[in-house]
C-alpha atoms as a PDB file:
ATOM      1  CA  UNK A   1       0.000   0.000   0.000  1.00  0.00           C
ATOM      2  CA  UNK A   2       1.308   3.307  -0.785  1.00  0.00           C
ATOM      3  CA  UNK A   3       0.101   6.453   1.484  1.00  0.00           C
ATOM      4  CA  UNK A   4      -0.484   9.837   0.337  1.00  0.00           C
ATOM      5  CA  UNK A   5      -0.872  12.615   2.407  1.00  0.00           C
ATOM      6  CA  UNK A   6      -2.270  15.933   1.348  1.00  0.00           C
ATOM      7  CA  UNK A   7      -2.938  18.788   3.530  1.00  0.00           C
ATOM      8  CA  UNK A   8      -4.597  21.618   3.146  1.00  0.00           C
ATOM      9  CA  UNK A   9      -4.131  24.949   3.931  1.00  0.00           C
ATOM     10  CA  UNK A  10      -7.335  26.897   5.494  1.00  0.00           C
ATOM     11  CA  UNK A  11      -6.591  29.855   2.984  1.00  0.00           C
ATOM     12  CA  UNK A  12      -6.991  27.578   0.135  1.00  0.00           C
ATOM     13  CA  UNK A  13     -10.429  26.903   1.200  1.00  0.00           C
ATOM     14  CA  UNK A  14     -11.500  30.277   1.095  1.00  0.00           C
ATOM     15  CA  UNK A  15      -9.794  30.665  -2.689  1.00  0.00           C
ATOM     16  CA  UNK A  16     -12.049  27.269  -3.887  1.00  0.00           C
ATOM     17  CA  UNK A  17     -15.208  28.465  -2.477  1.00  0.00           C
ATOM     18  CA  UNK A  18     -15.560  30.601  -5.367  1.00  0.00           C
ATOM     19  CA  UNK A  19     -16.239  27.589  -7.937  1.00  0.00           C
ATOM     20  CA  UNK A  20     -17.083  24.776  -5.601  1.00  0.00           C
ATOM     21  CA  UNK A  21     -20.099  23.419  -4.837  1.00  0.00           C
ATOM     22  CA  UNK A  22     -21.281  24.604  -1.428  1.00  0.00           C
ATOM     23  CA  UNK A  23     -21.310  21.234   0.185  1.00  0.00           C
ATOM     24  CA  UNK A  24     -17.969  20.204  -0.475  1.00  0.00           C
ATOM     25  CA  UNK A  25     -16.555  23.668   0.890  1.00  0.00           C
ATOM     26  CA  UNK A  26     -18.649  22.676   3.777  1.00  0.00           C
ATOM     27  CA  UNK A  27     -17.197  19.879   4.310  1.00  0.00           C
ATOM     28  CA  UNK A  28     -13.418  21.195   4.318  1.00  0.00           C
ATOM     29  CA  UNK A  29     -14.453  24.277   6.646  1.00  0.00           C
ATOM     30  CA  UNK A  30     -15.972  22.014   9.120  1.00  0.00           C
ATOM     31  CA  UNK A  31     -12.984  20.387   9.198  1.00  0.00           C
ATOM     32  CA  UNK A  32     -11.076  23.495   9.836  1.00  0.00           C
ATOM     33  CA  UNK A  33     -13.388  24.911  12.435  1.00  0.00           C
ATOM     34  CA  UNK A  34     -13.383  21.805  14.147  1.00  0.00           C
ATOM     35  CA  UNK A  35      -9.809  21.179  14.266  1.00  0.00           C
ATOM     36  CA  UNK A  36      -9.979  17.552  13.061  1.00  0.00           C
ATOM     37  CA  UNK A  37      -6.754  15.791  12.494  1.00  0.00           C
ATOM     38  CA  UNK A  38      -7.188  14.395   9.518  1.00  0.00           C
ATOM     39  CA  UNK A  39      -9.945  11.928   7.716  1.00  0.00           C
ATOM     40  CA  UNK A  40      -8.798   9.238   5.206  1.00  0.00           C
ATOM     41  CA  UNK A  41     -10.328   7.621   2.364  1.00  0.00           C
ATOM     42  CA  UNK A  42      -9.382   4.377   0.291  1.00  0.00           C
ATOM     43  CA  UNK A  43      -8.656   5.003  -3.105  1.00  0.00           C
ATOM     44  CA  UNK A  44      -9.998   1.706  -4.267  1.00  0.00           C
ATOM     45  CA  UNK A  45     -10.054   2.549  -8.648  1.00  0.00           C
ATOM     46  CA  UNK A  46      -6.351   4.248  -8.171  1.00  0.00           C
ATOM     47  CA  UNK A  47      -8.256   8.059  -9.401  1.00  0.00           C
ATOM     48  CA  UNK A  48      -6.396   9.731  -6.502  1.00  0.00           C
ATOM     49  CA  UNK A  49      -3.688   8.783  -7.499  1.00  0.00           C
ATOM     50  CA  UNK A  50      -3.523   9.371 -10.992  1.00  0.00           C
ATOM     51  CA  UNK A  51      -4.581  12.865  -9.827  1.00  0.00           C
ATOM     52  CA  UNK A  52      -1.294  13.771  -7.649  1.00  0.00           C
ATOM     53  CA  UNK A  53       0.618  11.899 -10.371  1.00  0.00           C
ATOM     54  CA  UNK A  54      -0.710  14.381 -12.739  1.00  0.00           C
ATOM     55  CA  UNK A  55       0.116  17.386 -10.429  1.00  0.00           C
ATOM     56  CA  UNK A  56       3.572  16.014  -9.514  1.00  0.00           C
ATOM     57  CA  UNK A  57       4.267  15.875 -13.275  1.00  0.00           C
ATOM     58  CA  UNK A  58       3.075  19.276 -14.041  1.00  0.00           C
ATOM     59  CA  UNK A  59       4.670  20.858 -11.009  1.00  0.00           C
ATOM     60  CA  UNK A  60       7.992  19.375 -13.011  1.00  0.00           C
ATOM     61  CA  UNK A  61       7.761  20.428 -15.750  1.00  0.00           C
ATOM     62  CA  UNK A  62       5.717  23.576 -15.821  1.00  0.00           C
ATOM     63  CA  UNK A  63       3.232  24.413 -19.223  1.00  0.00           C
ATOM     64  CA  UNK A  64       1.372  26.990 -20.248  1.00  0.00           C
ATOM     65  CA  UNK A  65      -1.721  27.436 -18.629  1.00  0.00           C
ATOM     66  CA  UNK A  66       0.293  25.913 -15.282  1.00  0.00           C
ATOM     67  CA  UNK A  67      -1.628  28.251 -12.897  1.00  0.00           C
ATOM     68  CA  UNK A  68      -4.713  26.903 -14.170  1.00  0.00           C
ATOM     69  CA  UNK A  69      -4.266  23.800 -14.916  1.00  0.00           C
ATOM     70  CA  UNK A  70      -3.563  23.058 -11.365  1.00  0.00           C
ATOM     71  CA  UNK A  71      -5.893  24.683  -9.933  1.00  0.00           C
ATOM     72  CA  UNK A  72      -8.400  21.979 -12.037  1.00  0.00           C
ATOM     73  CA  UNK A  73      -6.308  19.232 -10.992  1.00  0.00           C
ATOM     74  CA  UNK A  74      -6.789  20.559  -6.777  1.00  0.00           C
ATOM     75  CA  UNK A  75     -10.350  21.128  -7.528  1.00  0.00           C
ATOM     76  CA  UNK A  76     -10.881  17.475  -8.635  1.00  0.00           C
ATOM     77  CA  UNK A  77      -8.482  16.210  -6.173  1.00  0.00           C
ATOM     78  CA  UNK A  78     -11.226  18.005  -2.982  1.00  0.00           C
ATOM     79  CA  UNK A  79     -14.032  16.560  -5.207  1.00  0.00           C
ATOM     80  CA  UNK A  80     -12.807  13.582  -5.505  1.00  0.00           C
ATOM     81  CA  UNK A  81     -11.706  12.650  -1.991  1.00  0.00           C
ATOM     82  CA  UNK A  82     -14.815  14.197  -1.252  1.00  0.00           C
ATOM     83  CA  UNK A  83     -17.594  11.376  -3.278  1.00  0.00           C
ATOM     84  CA  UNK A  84     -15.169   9.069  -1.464  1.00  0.00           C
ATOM     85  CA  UNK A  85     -15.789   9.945   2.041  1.00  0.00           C
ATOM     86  CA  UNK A  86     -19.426  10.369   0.949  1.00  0.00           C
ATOM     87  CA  UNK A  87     -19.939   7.700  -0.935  1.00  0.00           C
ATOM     88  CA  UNK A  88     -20.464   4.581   1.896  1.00  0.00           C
ATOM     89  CA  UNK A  89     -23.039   4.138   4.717  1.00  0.00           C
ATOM     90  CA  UNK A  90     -22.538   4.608   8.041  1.00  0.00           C
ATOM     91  CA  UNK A  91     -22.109   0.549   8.564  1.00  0.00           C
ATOM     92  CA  UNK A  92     -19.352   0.136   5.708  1.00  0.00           C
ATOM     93  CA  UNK A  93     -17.088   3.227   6.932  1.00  0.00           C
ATOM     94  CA  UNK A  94     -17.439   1.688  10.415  1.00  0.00           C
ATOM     95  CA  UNK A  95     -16.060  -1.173   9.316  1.00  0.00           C
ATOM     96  CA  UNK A  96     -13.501  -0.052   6.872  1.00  0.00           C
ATOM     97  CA  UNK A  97     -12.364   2.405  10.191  1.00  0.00           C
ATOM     98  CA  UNK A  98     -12.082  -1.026  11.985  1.00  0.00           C
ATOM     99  CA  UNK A  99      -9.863  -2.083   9.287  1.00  0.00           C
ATOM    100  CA  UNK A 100      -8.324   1.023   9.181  1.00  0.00           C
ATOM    101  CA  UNK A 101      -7.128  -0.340  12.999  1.00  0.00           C
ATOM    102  CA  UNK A 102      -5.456  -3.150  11.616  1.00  0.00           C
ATOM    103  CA  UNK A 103      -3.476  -0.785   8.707  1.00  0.00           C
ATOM    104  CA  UNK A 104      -2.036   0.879  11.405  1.00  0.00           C
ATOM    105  CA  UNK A 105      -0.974  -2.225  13.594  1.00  0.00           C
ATOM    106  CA  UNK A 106       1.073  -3.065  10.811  1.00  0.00           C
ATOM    107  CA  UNK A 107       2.795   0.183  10.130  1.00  0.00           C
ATOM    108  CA  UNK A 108       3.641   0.321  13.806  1.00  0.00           C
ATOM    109  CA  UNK A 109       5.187  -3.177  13.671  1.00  0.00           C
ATOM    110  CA  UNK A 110       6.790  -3.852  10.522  1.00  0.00           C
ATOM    111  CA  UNK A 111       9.678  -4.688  12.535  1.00  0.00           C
ATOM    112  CA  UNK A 112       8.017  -7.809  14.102  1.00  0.00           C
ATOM    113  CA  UNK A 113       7.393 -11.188  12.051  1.00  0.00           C
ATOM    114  CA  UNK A 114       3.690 -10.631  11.284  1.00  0.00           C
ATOM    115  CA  UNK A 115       1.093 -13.548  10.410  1.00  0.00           C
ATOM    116  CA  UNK A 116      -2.529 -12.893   9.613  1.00  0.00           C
ATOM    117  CA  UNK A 117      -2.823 -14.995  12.660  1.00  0.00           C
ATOM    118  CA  UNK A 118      -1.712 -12.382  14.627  1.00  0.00           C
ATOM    119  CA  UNK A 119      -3.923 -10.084  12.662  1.00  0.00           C
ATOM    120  CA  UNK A 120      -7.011 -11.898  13.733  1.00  0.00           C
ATOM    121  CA  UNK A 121      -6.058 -11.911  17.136  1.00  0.00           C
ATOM    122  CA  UNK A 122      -6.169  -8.361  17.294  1.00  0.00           C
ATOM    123  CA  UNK A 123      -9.373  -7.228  14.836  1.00  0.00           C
ATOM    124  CA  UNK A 124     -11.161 -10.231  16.176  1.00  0.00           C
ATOM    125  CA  UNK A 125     -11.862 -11.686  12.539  1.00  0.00           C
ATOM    126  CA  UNK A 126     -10.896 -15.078  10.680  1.00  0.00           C
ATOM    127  CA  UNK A 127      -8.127 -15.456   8.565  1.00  0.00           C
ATOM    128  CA  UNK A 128     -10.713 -15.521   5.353  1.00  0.00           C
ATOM    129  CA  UNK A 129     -12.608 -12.508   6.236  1.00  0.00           C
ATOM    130  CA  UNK A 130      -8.983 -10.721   6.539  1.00  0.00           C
ATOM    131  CA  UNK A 131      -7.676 -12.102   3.193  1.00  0.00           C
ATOM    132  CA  UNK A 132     -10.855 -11.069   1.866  1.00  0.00           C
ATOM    133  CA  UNK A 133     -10.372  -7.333   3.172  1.00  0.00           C
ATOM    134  CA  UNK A 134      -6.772  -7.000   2.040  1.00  0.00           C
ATOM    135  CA  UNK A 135      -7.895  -8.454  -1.277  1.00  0.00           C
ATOM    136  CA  UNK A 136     -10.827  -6.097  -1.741  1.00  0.00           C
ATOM    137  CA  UNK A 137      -8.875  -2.765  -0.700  1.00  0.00           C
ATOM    138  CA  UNK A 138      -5.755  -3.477  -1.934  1.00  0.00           C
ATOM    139  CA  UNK A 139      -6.201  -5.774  -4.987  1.00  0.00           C
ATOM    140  CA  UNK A 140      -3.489  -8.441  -3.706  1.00  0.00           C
ATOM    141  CA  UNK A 141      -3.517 -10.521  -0.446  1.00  0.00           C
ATOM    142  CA  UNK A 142      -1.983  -9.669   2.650  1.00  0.00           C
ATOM    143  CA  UNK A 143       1.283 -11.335   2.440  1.00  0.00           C
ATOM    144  CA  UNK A 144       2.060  -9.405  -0.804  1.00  0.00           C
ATOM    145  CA  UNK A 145       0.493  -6.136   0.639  1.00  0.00           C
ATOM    146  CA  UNK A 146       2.843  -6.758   3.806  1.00  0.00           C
ATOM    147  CA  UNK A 147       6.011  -7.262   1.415  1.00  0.00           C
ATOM    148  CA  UNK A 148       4.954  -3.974  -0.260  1.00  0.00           C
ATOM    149  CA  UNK A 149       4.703  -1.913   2.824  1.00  0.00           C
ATOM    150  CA  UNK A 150       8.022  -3.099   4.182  1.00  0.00           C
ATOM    151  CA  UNK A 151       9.789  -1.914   0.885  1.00  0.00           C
ATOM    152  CA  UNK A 152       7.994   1.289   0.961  1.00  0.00           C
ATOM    153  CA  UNK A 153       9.144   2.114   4.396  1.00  0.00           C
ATOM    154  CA  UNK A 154      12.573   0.464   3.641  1.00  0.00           C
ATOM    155  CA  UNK A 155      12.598   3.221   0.479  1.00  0.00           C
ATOM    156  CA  UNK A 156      12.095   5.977   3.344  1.00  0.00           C
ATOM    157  CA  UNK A 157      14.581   4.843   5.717  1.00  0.00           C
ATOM    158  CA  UNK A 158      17.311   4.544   2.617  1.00  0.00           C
ATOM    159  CA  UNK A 159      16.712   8.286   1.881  1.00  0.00           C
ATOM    160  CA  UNK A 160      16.246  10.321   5.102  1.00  0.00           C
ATOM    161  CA  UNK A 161      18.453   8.192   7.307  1.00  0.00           C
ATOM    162  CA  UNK A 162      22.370   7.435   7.175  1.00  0.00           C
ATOM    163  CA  UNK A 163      21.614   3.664   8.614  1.00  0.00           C
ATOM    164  CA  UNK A 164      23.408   0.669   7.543  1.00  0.00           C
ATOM    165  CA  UNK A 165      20.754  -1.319   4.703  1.00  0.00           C
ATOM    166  CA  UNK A 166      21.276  -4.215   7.004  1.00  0.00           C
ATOM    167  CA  UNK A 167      19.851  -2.377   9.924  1.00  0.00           C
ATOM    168  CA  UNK A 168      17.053  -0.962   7.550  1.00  0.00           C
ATOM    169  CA  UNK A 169      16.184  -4.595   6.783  1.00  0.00           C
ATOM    170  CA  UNK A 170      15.822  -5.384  10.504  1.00  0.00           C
ATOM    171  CA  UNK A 171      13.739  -2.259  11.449  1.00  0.00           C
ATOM    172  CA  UNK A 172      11.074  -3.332   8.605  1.00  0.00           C
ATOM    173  CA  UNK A 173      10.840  -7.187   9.749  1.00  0.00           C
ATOM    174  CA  UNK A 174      13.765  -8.783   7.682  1.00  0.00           C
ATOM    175  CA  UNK A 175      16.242 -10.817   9.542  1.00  0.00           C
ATOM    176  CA  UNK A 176      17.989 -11.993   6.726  1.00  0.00           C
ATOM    177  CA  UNK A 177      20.026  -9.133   4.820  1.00  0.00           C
ATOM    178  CA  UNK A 178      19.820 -11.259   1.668  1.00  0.00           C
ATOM    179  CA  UNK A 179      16.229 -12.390   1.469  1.00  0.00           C
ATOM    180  CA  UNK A 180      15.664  -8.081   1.928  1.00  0.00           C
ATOM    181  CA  UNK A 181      17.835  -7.310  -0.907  1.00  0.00           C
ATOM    182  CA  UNK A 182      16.112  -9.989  -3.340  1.00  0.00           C
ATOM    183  CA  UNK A 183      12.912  -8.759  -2.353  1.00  0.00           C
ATOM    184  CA  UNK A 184      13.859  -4.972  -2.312  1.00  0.00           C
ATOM    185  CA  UNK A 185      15.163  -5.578  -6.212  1.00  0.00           C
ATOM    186  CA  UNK A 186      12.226  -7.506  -7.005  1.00  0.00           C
ATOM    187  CA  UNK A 187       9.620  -4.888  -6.059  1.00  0.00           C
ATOM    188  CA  UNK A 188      11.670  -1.389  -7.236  1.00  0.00           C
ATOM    189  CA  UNK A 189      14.664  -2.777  -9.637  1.00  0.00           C
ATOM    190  CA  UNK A 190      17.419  -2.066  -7.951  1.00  0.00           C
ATOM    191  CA  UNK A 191      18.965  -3.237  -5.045  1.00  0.00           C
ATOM    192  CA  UNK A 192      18.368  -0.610  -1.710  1.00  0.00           C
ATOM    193  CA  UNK A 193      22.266   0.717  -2.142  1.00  0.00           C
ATOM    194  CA  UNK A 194      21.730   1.605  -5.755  1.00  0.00           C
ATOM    195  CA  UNK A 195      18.429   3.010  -4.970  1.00  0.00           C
ATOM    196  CA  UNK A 196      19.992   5.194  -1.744  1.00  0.00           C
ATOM    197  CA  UNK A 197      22.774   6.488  -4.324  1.00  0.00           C
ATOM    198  CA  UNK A 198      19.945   7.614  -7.149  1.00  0.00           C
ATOM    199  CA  UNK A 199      17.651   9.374  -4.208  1.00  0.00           C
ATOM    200  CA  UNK A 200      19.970  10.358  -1.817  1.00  0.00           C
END
């Protein structure tokens, strides 16, 4: 799974309220009056992100009309995340917060050897239901989603620290420095020291 966070400046409320539907600037001011954190959505068709692909690309390599053109791109962005957090009943979003629970246990521990067993233990659900949930939000099963979030956070560790890659295979659950390497080259290409030299 790959996170993206956007945040959102209360000024740039005020400047979308002039072409934005009057719900959806609702909906960001509440959050602004109310102080809430943060709310998250799942991008299950990959839209999101195609969106801050987009913007990343044109932010780049700058067009004409660049003003403009991203200003469409943020406005579809708010509407978009917006149908998502709209778009479920009350039972689904409590459940997909439930599994939200389990997301996080994971990021928290991707140093320890995790099992969907373990999984269960904590969310209370079978092994099926979980392989079902990974499967559904994620498109691939749980050991394969686990394998991709270790390698993301390896990626992050390998640019913004100076720690040994052996070390950085230990702190995201791999014990073996070789099995990390074949799995880290499988996933991105290159192996994590020729990665840390191109994005260092």
């Amino acid at each position: 799974m790959i996170v993206y966070n956007c945040l959102f400046h209360k000024d740039m409320v005020k400047h979308l309220s002039s072409h934005l539907e009057e719900a959806i600037i609702g909906h960001l001011t509440k959050m602004t009056v109310q102080k809430q954190a943060y709310f998250s959505v799942f991008d299950s068709d990959g839209g999101i992100e195609r969106l801050l692909m987009a913007m990343y690309r044109e932010k780049l390599v700058p067009g004409p009309g660049y003003s403009s053109l991203m200003q469409a791109y943020l406005s579809q962005l708010v509407i978009a995340v917006y149908r998502l957090a709209n778009s479920v009943h009350k039972e689904t979003e409590n459940h997909l917060s439930d599994f939200s629970h389990v997301i996080a246990y994971i990021d928290k521990h991707l140093h320890l050897p995790l099992t969907l067993h373990d999984l269960s233990i904590i969310s209370k659900w079978s092994n099926r239901h979980l392989q079902r949930l990974f499967q559904k939000h994620f498109g691939q099963p749980f050991g394969a989603y686990l394998k991709q979030v270790r390698i993301q956070r390896s990626c992050e560790l390998l640019q913004h620290s100076s720690y040994k890659v052996s070390h950085i295979a230990e702190l995201v659950g791999y014990r073996n420095s070789a099995a990390f390497n074949a799995v880290f080259k499988k996933i991105v290409g290159l192996s994590p020291s020729q990665f840390r030299k191109l994005n260092k």
